[in-house]
C-alpha atoms as a PDB file:
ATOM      1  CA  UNK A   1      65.490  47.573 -58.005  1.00  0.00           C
ATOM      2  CA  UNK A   2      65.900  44.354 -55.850  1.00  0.00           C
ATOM      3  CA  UNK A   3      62.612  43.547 -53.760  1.00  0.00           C
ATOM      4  CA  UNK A   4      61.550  40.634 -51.310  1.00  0.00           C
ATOM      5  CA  UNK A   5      59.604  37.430 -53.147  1.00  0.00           C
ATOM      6  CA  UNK A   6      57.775  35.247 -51.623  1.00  0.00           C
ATOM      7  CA  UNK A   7      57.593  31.953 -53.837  1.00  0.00           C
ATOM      8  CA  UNK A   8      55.206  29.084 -53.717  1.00  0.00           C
ATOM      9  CA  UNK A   9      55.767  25.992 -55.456  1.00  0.00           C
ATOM     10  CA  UNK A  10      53.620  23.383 -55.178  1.00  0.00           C
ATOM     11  CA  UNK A  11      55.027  19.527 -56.205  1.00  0.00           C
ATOM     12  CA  UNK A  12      55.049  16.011 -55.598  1.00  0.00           C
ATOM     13  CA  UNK A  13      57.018  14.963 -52.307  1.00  0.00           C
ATOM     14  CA  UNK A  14      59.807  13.133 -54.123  1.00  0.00           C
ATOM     15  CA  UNK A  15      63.622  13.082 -52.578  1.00  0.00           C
ATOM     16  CA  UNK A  16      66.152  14.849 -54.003  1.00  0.00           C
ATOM     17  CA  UNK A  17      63.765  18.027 -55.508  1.00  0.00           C
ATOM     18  CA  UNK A  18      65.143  20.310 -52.570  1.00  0.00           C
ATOM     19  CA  UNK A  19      68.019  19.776 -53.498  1.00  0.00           C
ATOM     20  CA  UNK A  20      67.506  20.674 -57.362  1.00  0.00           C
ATOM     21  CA  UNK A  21      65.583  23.749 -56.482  1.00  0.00           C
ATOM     22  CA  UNK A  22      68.294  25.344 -53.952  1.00  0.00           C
ATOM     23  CA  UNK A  23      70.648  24.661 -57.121  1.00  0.00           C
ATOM     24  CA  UNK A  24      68.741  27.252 -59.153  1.00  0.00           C
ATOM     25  CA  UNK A  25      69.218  29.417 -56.624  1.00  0.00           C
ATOM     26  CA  UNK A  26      72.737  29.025 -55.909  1.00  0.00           C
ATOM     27  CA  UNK A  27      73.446  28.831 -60.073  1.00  0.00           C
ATOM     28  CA  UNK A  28      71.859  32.425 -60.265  1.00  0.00           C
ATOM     29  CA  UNK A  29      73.843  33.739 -56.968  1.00  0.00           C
ATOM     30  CA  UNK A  30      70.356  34.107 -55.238  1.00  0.00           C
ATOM     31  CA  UNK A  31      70.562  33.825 -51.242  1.00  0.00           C
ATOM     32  CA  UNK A  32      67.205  32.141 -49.440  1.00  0.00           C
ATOM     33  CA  UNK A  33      66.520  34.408 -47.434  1.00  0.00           C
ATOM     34  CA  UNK A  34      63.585  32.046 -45.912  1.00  0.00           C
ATOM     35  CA  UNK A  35      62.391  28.482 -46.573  1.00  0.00           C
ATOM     36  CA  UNK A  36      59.249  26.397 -45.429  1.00  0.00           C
ATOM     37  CA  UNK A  37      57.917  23.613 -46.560  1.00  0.00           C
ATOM     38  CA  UNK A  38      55.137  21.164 -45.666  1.00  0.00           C
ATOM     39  CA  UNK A  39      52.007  19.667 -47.178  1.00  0.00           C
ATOM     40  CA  UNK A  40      49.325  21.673 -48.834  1.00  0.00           C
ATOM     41  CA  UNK A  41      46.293  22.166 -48.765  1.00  0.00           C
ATOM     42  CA  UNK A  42      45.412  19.273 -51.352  1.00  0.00           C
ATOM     43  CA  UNK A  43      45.864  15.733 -50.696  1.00  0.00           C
ATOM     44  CA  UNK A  44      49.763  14.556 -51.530  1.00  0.00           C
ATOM     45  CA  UNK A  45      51.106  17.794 -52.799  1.00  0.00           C
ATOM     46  CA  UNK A  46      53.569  19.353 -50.778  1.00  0.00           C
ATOM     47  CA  UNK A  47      54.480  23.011 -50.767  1.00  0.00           C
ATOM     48  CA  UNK A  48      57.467  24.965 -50.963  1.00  0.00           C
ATOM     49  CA  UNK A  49      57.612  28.508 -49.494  1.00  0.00           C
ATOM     50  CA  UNK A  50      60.900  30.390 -50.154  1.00  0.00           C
ATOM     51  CA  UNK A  51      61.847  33.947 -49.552  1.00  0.00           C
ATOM     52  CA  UNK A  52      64.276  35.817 -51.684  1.00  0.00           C
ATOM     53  CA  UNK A  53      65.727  39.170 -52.603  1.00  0.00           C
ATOM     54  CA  UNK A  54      65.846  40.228 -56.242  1.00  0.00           C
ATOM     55  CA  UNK A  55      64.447  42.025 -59.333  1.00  0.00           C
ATOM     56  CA  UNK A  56      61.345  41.239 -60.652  1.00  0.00           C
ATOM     57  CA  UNK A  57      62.619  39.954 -64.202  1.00  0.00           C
ATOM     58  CA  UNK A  58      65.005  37.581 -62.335  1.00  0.00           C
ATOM     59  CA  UNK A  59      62.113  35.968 -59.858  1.00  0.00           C
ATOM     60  CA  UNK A  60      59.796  35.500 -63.747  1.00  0.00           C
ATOM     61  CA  UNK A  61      62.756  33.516 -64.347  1.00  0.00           C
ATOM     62  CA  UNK A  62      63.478  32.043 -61.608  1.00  0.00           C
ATOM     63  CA  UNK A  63      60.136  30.390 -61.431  1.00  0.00           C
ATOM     64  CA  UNK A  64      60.153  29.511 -64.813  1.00  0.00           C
ATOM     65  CA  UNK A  65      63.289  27.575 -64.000  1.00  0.00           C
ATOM     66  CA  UNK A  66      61.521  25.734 -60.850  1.00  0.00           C
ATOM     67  CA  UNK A  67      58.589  24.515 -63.019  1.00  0.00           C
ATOM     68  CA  UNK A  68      61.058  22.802 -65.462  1.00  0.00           C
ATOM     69  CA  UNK A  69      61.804  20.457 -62.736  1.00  0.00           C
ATOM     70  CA  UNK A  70      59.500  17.164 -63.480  1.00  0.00           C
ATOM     71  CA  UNK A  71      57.878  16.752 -59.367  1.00  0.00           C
ATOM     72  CA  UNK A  72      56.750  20.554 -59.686  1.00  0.00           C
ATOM     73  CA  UNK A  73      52.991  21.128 -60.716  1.00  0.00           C
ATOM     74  CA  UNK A  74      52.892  24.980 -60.322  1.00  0.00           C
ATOM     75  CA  UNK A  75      55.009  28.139 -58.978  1.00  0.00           C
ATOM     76  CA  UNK A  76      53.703  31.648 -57.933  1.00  0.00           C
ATOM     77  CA  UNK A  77      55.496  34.508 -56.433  1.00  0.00           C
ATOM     78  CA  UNK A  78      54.205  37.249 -54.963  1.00  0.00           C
ATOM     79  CA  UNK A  79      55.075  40.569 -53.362  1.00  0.00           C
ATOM     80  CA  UNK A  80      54.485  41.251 -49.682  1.00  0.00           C
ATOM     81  CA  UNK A  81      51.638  43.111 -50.358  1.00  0.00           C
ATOM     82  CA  UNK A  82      49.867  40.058 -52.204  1.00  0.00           C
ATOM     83  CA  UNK A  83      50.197  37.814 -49.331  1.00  0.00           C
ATOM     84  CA  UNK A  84      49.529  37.304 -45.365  1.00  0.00           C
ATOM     85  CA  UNK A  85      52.328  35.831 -43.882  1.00  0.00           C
ATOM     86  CA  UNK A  86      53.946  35.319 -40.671  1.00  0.00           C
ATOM     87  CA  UNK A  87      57.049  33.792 -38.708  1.00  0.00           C
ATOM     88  CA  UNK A  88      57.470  31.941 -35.420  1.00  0.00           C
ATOM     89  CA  UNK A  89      60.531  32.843 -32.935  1.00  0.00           C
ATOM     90  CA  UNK A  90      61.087  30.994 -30.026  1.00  0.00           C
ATOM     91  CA  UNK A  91      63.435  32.040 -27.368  1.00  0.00           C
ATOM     92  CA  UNK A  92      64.987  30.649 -24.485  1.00  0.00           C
ATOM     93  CA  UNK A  93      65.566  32.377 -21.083  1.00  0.00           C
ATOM     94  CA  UNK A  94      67.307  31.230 -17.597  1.00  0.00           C
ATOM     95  CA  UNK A  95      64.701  30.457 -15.297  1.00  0.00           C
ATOM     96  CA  UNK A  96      65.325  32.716 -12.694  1.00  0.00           C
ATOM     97  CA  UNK A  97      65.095  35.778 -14.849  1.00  0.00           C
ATOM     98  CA  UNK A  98      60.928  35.541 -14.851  1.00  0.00           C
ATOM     99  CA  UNK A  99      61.095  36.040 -11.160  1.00  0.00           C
ATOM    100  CA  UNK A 100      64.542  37.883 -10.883  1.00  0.00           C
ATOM    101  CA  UNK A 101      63.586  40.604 -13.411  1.00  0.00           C
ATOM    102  CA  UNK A 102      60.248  41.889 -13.114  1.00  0.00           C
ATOM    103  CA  UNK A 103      60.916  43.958 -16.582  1.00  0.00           C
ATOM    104  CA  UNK A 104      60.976  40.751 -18.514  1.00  0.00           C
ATOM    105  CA  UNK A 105      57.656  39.939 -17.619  1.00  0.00           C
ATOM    106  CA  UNK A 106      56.314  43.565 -19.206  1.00  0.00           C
ATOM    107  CA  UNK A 107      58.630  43.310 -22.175  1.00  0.00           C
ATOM    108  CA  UNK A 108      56.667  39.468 -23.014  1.00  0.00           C
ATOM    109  CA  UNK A 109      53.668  40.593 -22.061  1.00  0.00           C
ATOM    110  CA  UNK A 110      53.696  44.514 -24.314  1.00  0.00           C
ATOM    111  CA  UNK A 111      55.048  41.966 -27.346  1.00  0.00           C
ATOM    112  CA  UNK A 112      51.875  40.063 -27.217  1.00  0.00           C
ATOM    113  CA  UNK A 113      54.573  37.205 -27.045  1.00  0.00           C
ATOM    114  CA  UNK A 114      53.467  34.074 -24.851  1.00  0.00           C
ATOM    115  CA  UNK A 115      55.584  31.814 -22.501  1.00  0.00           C
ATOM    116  CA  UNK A 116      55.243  28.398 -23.948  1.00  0.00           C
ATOM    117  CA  UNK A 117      56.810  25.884 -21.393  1.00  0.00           C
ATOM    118  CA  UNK A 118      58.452  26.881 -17.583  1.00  0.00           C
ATOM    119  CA  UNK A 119      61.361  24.641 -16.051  1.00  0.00           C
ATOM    120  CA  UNK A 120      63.269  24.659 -13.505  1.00  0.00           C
ATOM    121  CA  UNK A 121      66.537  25.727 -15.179  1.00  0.00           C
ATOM    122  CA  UNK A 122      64.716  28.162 -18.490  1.00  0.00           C
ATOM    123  CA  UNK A 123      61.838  28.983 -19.821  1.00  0.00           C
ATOM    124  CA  UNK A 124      60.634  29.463 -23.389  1.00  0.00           C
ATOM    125  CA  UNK A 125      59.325  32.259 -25.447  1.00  0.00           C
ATOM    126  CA  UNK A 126      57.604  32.178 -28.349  1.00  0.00           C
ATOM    127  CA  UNK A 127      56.309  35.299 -30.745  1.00  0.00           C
ATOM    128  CA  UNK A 128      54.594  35.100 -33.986  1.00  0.00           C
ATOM    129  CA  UNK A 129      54.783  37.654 -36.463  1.00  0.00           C
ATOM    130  CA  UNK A 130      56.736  39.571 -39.448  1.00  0.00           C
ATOM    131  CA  UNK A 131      60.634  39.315 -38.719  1.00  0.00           C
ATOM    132  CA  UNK A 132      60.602  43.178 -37.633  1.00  0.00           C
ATOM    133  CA  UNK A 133      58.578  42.290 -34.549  1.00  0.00           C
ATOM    134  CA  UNK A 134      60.806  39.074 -34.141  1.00  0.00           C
ATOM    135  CA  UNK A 135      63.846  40.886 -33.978  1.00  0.00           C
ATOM    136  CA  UNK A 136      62.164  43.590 -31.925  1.00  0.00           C
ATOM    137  CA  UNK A 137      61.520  41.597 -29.220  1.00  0.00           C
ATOM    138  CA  UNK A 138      65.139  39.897 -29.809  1.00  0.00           C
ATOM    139  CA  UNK A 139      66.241  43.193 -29.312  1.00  0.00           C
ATOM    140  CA  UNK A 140      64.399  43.401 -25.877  1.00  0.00           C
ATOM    141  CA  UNK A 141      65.498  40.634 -24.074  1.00  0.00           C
ATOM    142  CA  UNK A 142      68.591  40.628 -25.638  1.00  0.00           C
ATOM    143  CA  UNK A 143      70.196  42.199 -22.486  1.00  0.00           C
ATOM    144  CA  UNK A 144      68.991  39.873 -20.208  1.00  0.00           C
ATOM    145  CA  UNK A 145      70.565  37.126 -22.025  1.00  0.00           C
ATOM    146  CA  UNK A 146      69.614  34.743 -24.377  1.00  0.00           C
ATOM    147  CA  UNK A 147      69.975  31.328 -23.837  1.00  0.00           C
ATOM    148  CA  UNK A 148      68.889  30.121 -28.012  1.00  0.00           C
ATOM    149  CA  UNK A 149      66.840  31.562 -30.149  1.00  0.00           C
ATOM    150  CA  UNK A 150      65.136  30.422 -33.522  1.00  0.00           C
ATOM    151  CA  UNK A 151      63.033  31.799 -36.194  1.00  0.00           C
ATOM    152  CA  UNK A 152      60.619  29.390 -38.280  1.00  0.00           C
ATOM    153  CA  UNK A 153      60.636  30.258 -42.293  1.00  0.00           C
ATOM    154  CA  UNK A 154      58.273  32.424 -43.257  1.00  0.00           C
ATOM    155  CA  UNK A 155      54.573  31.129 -44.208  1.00  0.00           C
ATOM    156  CA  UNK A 156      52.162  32.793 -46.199  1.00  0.00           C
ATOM    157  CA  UNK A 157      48.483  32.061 -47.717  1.00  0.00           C
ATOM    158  CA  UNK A 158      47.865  34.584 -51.247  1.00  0.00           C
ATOM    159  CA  UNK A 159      45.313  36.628 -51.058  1.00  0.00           C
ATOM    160  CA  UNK A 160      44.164  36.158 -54.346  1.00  0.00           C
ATOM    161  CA  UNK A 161      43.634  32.573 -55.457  1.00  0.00           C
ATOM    162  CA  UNK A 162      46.027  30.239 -56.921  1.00  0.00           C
ATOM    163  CA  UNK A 163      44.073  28.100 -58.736  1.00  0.00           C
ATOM    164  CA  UNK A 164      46.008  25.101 -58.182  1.00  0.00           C
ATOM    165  CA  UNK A 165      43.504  22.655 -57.229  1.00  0.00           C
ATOM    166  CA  UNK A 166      41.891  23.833 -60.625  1.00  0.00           C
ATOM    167  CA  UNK A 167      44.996  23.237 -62.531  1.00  0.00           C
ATOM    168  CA  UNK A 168      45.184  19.785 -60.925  1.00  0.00           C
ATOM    169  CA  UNK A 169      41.921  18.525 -61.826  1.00  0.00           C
ATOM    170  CA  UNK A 170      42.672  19.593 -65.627  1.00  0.00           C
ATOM    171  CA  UNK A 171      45.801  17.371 -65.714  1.00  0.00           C
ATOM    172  CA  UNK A 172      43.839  13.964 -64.061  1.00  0.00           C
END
Protein backbone atom coordinates (compact mmCIF):
# COMPACT_ATOMS: atom_id res chain seq x y z
CA UNK A 1 0.00 0.00 0.00
CA UNK A 2 1.24 3.52 -1.10
CA UNK A 3 1.98 5.87 2.02
CA UNK A 4 3.37 9.55 2.43
CA UNK A 5 7.51 9.82 2.91
CA UNK A 6 9.08 12.36 4.13
CA UNK A 7 12.84 12.27 2.87
CA UNK A 8 15.87 14.02 4.17
CA UNK A 9 18.97 14.19 2.36
CA UNK A 10 21.63 15.92 3.55
CA UNK A 11 24.65 17.06 0.81
CA UNK A 12 27.06 19.45 -0.27
CA UNK A 13 25.47 22.69 -1.94
CA UNK A 14 26.83 22.01 -5.42
CA UNK A 15 24.69 23.16 -8.75
CA UNK A 16 23.14 20.89 -10.75
CA UNK A 17 22.31 18.03 -7.72
CA UNK A 18 18.52 19.21 -7.79
CA UNK A 19 18.38 18.58 -10.79
CA UNK A 20 19.86 14.87 -10.62
CA UNK A 21 17.71 14.05 -7.68
CA UNK A 22 14.18 15.20 -9.29
CA UNK A 23 15.50 12.78 -12.20
CA UNK A 24 15.22 9.77 -9.89
CA UNK A 25 12.06 10.72 -9.22
CA UNK A 26 10.73 11.36 -12.52
CA UNK A 27 12.77 7.92 -13.89
CA UNK A 28 10.65 5.91 -11.26
CA UNK A 29 7.21 7.89 -12.17
CA UNK A 30 7.29 9.32 -8.53
CA UNK A 31 5.38 12.83 -8.19
CA UNK A 32 6.97 15.41 -5.34
CA UNK A 33 4.42 15.92 -3.64
CA UNK A 34 6.53 18.61 -1.45
CA UNK A 35 10.07 20.02 -1.61
CA UNK A 36 12.23 22.25 0.81
CA UNK A 37 15.46 22.86 0.96
CA UNK A 38 17.91 25.06 2.89
CA UNK A 39 20.98 24.74 5.07
CA UNK A 40 21.24 22.40 7.97
CA UNK A 41 21.91 22.34 10.97
CA UNK A 42 25.81 21.75 10.44
CA UNK A 43 28.06 24.18 8.95
CA UNK A 44 28.00 23.92 4.81
CA UNK A 45 25.66 21.05 4.42
CA UNK A 46 22.52 21.80 2.96
CA UNK A 47 19.34 19.80 3.31
CA UNK A 48 16.84 18.44 1.14
CA UNK A 49 13.28 17.77 2.40
CA UNK A 50 10.97 16.05 -0.15
CA UNK A 51 7.55 14.60 0.23
CA UNK A 52 6.32 11.69 -1.75
CA UNK A 53 3.66 9.05 -2.14
CA UNK A 54 4.67 5.41 -2.47
CA UNK A 55 5.37 1.90 -1.06
CA UNK A 56 7.78 1.36 1.37
CA UNK A 57 10.15 -1.00 -0.79
CA UNK A 58 10.18 1.73 -3.51
CA UNK A 59 11.20 4.82 -0.96
CA UNK A 60 14.40 1.91 0.44
CA UNK A 61 15.18 2.32 -3.06
CA UNK A 62 14.66 5.39 -3.79
CA UNK A 63 17.06 6.58 -1.19
CA UNK A 64 19.48 4.20 -2.03
CA UNK A 65 19.43 5.78 -5.46
CA UNK A 66 19.88 9.50 -3.92
CA UNK A 67 23.00 8.47 -1.93
CA UNK A 68 24.70 7.21 -5.17
CA UNK A 69 24.85 10.73 -6.22
CA UNK A 70 28.62 11.98 -5.27
CA UNK A 71 27.41 15.74 -3.25
CA UNK A 72 25.02 13.49 -1.00
CA UNK A 73 26.46 12.50 2.53
CA UNK A 74 23.30 10.77 3.95
CA UNK A 75 19.39 10.11 3.22
CA UNK A 76 16.59 9.17 5.76
CA UNK A 77 12.95 8.81 5.26
CA UNK A 78 10.53 8.64 7.59
CA UNK A 79 6.81 8.17 8.12
CA UNK A 80 4.59 10.93 9.47
CA UNK A 81 4.52 9.50 12.63
CA UNK A 82 8.49 9.67 12.99
CA UNK A 83 8.63 13.28 12.39
CA UNK A 84 7.22 16.93 13.46
CA UNK A 85 6.60 18.83 10.60
CA UNK A 86 4.76 21.73 9.43
CA UNK A 87 3.81 24.06 6.34
CA UNK A 88 3.41 27.80 5.85
CA UNK A 89 0.32 29.26 3.68
CA UNK A 90 0.06 32.68 3.01
CA UNK A 91 -2.97 34.25 1.58
CA UNK A 92 -3.93 37.35 0.13
CA UNK A 93 -7.24 39.26 0.68
CA UNK A 94 -8.77 42.73 -0.77
CA UNK A 95 -8.41 45.21 1.76
CA UNK A 96 -11.74 46.16 2.33
CA UNK A 97 -12.92 42.71 3.21
CA UNK A 98 -11.24 43.04 7.01
CA UNK A 99 -13.59 45.87 7.60
CA UNK A 100 -16.41 44.95 5.04
CA UNK A 101 -16.87 41.41 6.43
CA UNK A 102 -16.82 41.13 10.01
CA UNK A 103 -16.89 37.07 9.52
CA UNK A 104 -13.42 37.16 8.11
CA UNK A 105 -12.05 38.51 11.08
CA UNK A 106 -13.57 35.29 13.27
CA UNK A 107 -12.68 32.81 10.57
CA UNK A 108 -8.55 34.26 11.00
CA UNK A 109 -8.83 34.60 14.32
CA UNK A 110 -10.73 30.60 15.23
CA UNK A 111 -7.67 29.35 12.66
CA UNK A 112 -5.12 30.63 15.01
CA UNK A 113 -3.96 32.18 11.58
CA UNK A 114 -2.25 35.76 11.93
CA UNK A 115 -2.47 38.85 9.58
CA UNK A 116 1.05 39.48 8.55
CA UNK A 117 1.13 42.90 6.66
CA UNK A 118 -2.20 45.50 6.05
CA UNK A 119 -2.30 47.85 2.84
CA UNK A 120 -4.31 49.89 1.47
CA UNK A 121 -5.46 47.75 -1.49
CA UNK A 122 -4.99 43.75 0.49
CA UNK A 123 -3.91 42.32 3.24
CA UNK A 124 -2.01 39.12 3.96
CA UNK A 125 -2.65 35.95 5.78
CA UNK A 126 -0.47 33.63 6.90
CA UNK A 127 -1.19 30.00 8.76
CA UNK A 128 1.25 27.46 9.79
CA UNK A 129 0.47 23.99 10.07
CA UNK A 130 -0.18 20.35 8.41
CA UNK A 131 -1.77 20.92 4.81
CA UNK A 132 -5.32 19.76 6.28
CA UNK A 133 -5.49 22.93 8.36
CA UNK A 134 -4.00 24.89 5.29
CA UNK A 135 -6.59 23.91 3.07
CA UNK A 136 -9.14 24.27 5.85
CA UNK A 137 -8.76 27.65 6.22
CA UNK A 138 -8.43 27.89 2.19
CA UNK A 139 -11.65 26.49 2.33
CA UNK A 140 -12.92 29.37 4.65
CA UNK A 141 -12.09 32.31 3.00
CA UNK A 142 -12.40 30.85 -0.13
CA UNK A 143 -15.82 32.59 -0.62
CA UNK A 144 -14.75 35.81 0.09
CA UNK A 145 -12.25 35.68 -2.56
CA UNK A 146 -8.84 35.02 -2.82
CA UNK A 147 -6.59 37.29 -4.20
CA UNK A 148 -3.11 34.47 -4.23
CA UNK A 149 -2.39 31.99 -2.18
CA UNK A 150 0.85 29.84 -1.49
CA UNK A 151 1.91 26.96 0.50
CA UNK A 152 5.73 26.61 1.63
CA UNK A 153 7.12 22.76 1.28
CA UNK A 154 6.78 20.90 4.04
CA UNK A 155 9.61 20.97 6.91
CA UNK A 156 10.21 18.52 9.40
CA UNK A 157 12.89 17.81 12.35
CA UNK A 158 12.97 13.51 13.20
CA UNK A 159 12.20 12.70 16.28
CA UNK A 160 14.68 10.23 16.68
CA UNK A 161 18.23 11.24 15.83
CA UNK A 162 19.93 11.15 12.60
CA UNK A 163 23.24 10.86 13.44
CA UNK A 164 24.59 12.84 10.73
CA UNK A 165 26.90 15.07 12.41
CA UNK A 166 28.32 11.66 13.77
CA UNK A 167 28.64 10.22 10.39
CA UNK A 168 30.43 13.42 9.33
CA UNK A 169 33.05 13.49 11.81
CA UNK A 170 33.91 9.68 10.87
CA UNK A 171 34.55 10.65 7.21
CA UNK A 172 37.06 13.96 8.18
Amino acid sequence: MEELFTISVYTENNPGLLNRIATIFLKRHINIESLNVSRSEIENVHRFTIVARMKELAVKKLVGQIEKQIEVIKAYYHTDDEIIFHETALYKMASSLLFEQREIQNVIKNSSANIVTVDPEFFVIEKTGRRKDTEELYDQLEPYGIMQFVRSGRISVSKTEMNISTLLDKLK
